[in-house]
N, C-alpha and C. Protein backbone atom coordinates (compact mmCIF):
# COMPACT_ATOMS: atom_id res chain seq x y z
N UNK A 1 16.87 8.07 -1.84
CA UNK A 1 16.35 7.06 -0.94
C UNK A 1 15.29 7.69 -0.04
N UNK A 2 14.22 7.05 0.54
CA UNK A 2 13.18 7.23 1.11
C UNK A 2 13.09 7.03 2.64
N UNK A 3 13.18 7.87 3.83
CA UNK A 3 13.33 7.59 4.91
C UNK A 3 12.62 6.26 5.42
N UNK A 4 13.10 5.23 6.31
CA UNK A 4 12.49 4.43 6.45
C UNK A 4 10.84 4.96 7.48
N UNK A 5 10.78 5.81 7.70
CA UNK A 5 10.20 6.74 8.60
C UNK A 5 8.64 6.91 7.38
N UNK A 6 9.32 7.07 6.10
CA UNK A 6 7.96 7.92 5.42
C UNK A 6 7.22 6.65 4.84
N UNK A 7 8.84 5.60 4.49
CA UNK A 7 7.85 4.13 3.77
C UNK A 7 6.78 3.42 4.75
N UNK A 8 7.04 3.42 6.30
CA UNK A 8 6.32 3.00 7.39
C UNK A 8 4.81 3.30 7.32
N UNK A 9 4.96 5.08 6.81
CA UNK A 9 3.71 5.61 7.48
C UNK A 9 2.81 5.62 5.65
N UNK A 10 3.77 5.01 4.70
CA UNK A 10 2.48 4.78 3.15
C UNK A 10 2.21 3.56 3.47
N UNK A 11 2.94 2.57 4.07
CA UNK A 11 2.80 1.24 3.91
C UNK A 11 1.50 0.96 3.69
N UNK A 12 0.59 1.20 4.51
CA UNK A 12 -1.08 0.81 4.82
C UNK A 12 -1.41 1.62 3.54
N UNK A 13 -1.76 2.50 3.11
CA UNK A 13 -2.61 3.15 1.78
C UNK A 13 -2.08 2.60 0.71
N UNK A 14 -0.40 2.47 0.67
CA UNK A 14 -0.03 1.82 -0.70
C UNK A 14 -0.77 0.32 -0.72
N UNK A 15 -0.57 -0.54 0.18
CA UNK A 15 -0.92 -1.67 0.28
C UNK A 15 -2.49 -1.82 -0.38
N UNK A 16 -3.46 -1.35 0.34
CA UNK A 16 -4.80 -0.83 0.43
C UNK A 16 -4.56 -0.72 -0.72
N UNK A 17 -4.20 0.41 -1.95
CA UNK A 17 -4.37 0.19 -2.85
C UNK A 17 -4.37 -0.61 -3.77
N UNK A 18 -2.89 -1.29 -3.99
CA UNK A 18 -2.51 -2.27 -4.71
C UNK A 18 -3.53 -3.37 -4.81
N UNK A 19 -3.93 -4.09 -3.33
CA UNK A 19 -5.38 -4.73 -3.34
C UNK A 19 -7.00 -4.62 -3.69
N UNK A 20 -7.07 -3.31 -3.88
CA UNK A 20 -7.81 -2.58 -4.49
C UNK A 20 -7.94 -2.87 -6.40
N UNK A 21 -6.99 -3.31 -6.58
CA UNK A 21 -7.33 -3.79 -8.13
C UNK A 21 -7.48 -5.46 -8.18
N UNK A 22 -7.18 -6.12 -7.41
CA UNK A 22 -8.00 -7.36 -7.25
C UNK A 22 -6.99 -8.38 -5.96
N UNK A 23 -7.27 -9.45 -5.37
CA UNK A 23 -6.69 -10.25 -5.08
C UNK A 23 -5.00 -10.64 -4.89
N UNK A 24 -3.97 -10.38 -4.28
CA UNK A 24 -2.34 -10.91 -4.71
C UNK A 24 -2.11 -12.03 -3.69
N UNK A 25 -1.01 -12.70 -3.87
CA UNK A 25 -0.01 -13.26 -2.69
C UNK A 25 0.82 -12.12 -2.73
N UNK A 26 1.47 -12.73 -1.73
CA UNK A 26 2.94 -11.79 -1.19
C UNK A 26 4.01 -11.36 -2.42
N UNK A 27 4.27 -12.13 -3.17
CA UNK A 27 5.07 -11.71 -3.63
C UNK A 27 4.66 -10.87 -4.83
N UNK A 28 3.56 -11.06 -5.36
CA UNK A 28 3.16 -10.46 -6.27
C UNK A 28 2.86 -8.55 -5.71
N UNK A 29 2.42 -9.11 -4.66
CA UNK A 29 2.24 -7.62 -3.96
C UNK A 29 4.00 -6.87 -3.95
N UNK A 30 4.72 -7.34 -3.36
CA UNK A 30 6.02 -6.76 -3.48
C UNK A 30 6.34 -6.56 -5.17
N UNK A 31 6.62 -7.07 -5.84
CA UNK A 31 6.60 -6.97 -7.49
C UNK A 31 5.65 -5.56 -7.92
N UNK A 32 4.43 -5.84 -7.29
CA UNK A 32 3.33 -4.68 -8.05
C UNK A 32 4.34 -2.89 -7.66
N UNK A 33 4.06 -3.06 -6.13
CA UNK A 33 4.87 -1.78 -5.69
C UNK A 33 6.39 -1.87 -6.18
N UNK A 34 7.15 -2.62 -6.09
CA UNK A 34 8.43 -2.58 -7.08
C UNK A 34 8.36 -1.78 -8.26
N UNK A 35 7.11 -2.37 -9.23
CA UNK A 35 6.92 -1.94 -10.53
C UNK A 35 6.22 -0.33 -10.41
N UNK A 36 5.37 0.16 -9.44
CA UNK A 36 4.50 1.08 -9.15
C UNK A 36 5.66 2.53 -9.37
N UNK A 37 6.62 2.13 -8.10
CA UNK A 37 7.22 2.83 -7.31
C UNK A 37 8.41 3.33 -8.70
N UNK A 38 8.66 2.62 -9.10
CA UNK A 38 10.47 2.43 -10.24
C UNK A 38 11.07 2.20 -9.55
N UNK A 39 11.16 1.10 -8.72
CA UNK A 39 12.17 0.63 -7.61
C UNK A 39 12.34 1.10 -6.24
N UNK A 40 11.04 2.68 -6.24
CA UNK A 40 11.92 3.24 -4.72
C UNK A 40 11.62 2.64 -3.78
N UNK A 41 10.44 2.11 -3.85
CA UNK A 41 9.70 1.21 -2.45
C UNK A 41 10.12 -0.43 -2.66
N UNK A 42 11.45 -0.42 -2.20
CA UNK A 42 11.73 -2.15 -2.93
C UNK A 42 11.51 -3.11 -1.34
N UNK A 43 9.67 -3.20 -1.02
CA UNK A 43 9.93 -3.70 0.47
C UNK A 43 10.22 -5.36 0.14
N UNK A 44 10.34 -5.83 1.56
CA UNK A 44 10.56 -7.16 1.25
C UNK A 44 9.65 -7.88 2.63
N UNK A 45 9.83 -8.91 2.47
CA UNK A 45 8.83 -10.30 2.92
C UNK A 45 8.68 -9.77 4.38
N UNK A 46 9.85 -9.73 4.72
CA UNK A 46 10.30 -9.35 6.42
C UNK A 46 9.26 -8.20 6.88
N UNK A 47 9.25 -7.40 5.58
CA UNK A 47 8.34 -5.83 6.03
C UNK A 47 6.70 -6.30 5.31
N UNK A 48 6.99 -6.64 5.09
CA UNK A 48 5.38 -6.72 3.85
C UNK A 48 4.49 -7.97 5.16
N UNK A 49 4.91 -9.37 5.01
CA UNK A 49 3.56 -10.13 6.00
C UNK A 49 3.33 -9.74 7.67
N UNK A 50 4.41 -8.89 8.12
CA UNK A 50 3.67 -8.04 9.52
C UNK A 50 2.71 -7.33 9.11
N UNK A 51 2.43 -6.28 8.40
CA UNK A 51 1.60 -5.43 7.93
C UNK A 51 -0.10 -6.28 7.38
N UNK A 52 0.47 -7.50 6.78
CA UNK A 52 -0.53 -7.86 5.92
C UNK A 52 -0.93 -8.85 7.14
N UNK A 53 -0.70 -9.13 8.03
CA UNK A 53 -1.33 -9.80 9.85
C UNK A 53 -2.13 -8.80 10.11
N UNK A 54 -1.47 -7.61 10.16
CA UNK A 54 -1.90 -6.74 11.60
C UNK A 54 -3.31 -6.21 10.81
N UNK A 55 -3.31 -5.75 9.13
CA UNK A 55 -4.72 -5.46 8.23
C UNK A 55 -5.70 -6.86 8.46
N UNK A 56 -5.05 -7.89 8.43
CA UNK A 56 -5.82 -9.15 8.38
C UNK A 56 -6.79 -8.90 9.79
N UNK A 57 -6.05 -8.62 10.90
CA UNK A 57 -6.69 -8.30 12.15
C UNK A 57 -7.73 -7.70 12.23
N UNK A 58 -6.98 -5.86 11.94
CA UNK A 58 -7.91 -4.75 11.68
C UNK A 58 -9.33 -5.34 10.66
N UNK A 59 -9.71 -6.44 10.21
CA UNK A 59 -10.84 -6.61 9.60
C UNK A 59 -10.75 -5.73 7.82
N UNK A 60 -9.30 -5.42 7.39
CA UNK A 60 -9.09 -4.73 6.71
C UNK A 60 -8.76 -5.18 5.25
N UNK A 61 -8.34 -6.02 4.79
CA UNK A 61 -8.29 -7.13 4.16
C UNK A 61 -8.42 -8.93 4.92
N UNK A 62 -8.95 -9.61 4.05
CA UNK A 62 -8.65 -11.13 4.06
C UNK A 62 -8.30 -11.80 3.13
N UNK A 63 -7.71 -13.15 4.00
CA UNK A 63 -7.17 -14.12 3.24
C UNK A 63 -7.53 -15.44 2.71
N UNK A 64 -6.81 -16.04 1.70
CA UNK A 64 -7.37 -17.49 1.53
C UNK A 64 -6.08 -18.24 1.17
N UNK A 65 -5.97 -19.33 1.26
CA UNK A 65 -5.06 -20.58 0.57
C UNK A 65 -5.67 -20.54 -0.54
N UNK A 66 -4.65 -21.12 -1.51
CA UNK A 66 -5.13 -22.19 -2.42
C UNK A 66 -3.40 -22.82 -3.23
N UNK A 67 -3.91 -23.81 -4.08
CA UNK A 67 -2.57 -23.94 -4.63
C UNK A 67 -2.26 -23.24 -5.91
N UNK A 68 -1.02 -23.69 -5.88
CA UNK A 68 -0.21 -22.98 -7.58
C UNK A 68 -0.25 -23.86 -8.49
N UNK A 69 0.09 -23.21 -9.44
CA UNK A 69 0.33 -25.03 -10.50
C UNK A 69 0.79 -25.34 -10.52
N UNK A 70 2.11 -24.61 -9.80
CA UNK A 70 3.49 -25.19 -9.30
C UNK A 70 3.19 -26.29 -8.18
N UNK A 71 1.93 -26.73 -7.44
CA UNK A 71 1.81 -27.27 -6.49
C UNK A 71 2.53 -27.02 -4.96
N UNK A 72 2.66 -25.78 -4.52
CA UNK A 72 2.80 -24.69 -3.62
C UNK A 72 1.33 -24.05 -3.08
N UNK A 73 1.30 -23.80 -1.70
CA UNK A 73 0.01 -23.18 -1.07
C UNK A 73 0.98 -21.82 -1.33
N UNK A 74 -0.24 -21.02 -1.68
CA UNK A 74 0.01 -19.80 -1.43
C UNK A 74 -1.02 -18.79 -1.22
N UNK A 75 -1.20 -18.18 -0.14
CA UNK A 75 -1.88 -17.36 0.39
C UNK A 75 -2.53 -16.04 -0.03
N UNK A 76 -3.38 -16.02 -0.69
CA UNK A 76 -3.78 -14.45 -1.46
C UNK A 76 -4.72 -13.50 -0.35
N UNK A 77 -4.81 -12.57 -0.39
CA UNK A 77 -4.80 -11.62 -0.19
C UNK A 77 -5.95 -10.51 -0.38
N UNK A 78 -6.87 -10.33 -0.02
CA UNK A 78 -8.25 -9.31 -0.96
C UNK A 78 -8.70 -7.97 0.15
N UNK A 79 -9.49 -6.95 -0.52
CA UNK A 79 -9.84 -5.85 0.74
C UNK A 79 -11.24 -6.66 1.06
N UNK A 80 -11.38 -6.51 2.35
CA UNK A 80 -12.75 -6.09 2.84
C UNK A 80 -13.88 -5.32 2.24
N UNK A 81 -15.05 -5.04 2.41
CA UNK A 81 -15.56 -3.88 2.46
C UNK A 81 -14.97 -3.11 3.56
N UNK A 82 -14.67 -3.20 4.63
CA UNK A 82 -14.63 -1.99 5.74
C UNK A 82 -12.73 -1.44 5.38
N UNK A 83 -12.34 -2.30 4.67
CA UNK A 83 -10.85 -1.88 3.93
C UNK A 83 -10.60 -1.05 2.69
N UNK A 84 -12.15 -1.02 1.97
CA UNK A 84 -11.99 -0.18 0.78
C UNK A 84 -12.34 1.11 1.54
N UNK A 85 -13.42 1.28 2.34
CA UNK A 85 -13.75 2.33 3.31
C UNK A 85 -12.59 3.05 3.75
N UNK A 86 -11.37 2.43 4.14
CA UNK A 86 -10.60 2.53 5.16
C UNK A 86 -9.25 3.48 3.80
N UNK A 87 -9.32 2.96 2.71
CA UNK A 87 -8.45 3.31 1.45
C UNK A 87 -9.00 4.44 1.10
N UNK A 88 -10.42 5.26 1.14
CA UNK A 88 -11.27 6.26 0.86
C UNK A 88 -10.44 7.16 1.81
N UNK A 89 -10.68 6.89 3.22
CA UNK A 89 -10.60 7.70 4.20
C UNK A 89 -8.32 7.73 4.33
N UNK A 90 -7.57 6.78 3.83
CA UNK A 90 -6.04 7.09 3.81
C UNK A 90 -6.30 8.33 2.92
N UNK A 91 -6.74 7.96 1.45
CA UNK A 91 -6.57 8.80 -0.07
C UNK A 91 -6.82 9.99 0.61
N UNK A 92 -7.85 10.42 1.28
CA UNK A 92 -8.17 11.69 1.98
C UNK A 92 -7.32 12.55 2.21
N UNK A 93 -6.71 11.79 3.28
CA UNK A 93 -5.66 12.52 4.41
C UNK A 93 -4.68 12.63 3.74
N UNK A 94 -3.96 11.23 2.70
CA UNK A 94 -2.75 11.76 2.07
C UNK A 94 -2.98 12.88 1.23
N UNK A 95 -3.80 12.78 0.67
CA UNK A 95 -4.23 14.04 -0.37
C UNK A 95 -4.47 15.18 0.11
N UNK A 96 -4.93 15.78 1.14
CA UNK A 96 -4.58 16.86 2.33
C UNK A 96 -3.24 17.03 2.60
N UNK A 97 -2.91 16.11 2.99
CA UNK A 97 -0.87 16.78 3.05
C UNK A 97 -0.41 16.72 2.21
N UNK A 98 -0.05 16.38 0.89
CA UNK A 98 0.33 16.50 -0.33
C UNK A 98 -0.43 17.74 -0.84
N UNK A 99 -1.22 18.36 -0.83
CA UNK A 99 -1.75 19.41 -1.14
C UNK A 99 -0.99 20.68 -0.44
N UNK A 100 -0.92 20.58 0.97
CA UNK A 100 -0.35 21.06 1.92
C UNK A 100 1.25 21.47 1.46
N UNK A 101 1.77 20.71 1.34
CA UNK A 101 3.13 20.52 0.76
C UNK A 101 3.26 21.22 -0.43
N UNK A 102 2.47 20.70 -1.45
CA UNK A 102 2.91 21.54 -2.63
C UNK A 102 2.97 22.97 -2.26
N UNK A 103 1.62 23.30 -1.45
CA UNK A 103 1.54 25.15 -1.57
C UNK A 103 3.01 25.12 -0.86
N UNK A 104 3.48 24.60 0.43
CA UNK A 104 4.88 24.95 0.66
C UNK A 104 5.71 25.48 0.07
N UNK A 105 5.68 23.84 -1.13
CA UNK A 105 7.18 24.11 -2.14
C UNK A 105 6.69 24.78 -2.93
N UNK A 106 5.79 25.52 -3.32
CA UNK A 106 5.85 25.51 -4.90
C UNK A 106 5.61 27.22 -4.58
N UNK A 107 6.70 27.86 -5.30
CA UNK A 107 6.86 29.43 -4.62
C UNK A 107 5.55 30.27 -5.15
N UNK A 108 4.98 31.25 -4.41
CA UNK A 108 4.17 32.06 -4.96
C UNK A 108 4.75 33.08 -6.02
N UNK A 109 3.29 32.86 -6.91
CA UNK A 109 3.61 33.71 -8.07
C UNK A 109 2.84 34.89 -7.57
N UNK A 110 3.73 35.53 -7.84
CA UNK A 110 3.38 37.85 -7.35
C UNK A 110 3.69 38.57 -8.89
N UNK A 111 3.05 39.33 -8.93
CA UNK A 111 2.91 40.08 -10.55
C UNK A 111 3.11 41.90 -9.77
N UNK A 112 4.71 41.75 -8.84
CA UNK A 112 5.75 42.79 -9.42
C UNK A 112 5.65 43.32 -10.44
């Protein structure tokens, strides 16, 4: 299991990404990372549309209505330009500490 501590602080880059391959609603977005993850990131509605407000704010993604064919509004979801910017500059930093980390774990090889 994944501290709720570490899912908090991917939330924004995973998200960012996922939108990054085109347009979702909500639930499809939860499904994508479901499927991404193999279940470890199983967020839900409660955690997922605060996040997708507060990016809507940040100018970081936007939104639109439209209907289903089910005849349901449902709300999709797309990046910005200043949100793909913003996915450049997460990939960065995560990729700096994940780099970081590996040299941690990963023991030095010495030729004893």
């Amino acid at each position: 299991m994944i501290s709720k501590a570490l899912v908090a602080a991917s939330t924004k880059p995973v998200l960012l990404s996922v939108l990054s391959n085109g347009e979702m609603y909500g639930y499809q977005i939860i499904q994508r990372v479901i499927d991404l993850s193999g279940g470890v990131l199983d967020w839900s509605e409660g955690m997922l549309y605060p996040v997708l407000h507060r990016l809507e704010k940040e100018g970081l993604i936007r939104s639109r209505w439209e209907m289903s064919e089910q005849g349901r509004r449902r709300k999709y979801y797309s990046l910005t330009v200043s949100g793909r910017h913003e996915l450049e500059q997460e990939r960065a930093q995560w990729l700096k500490v994940h780099s970081v980390l590996s040299r941690l774990w990963t023991p030095a090889l010495t030729n004893d």
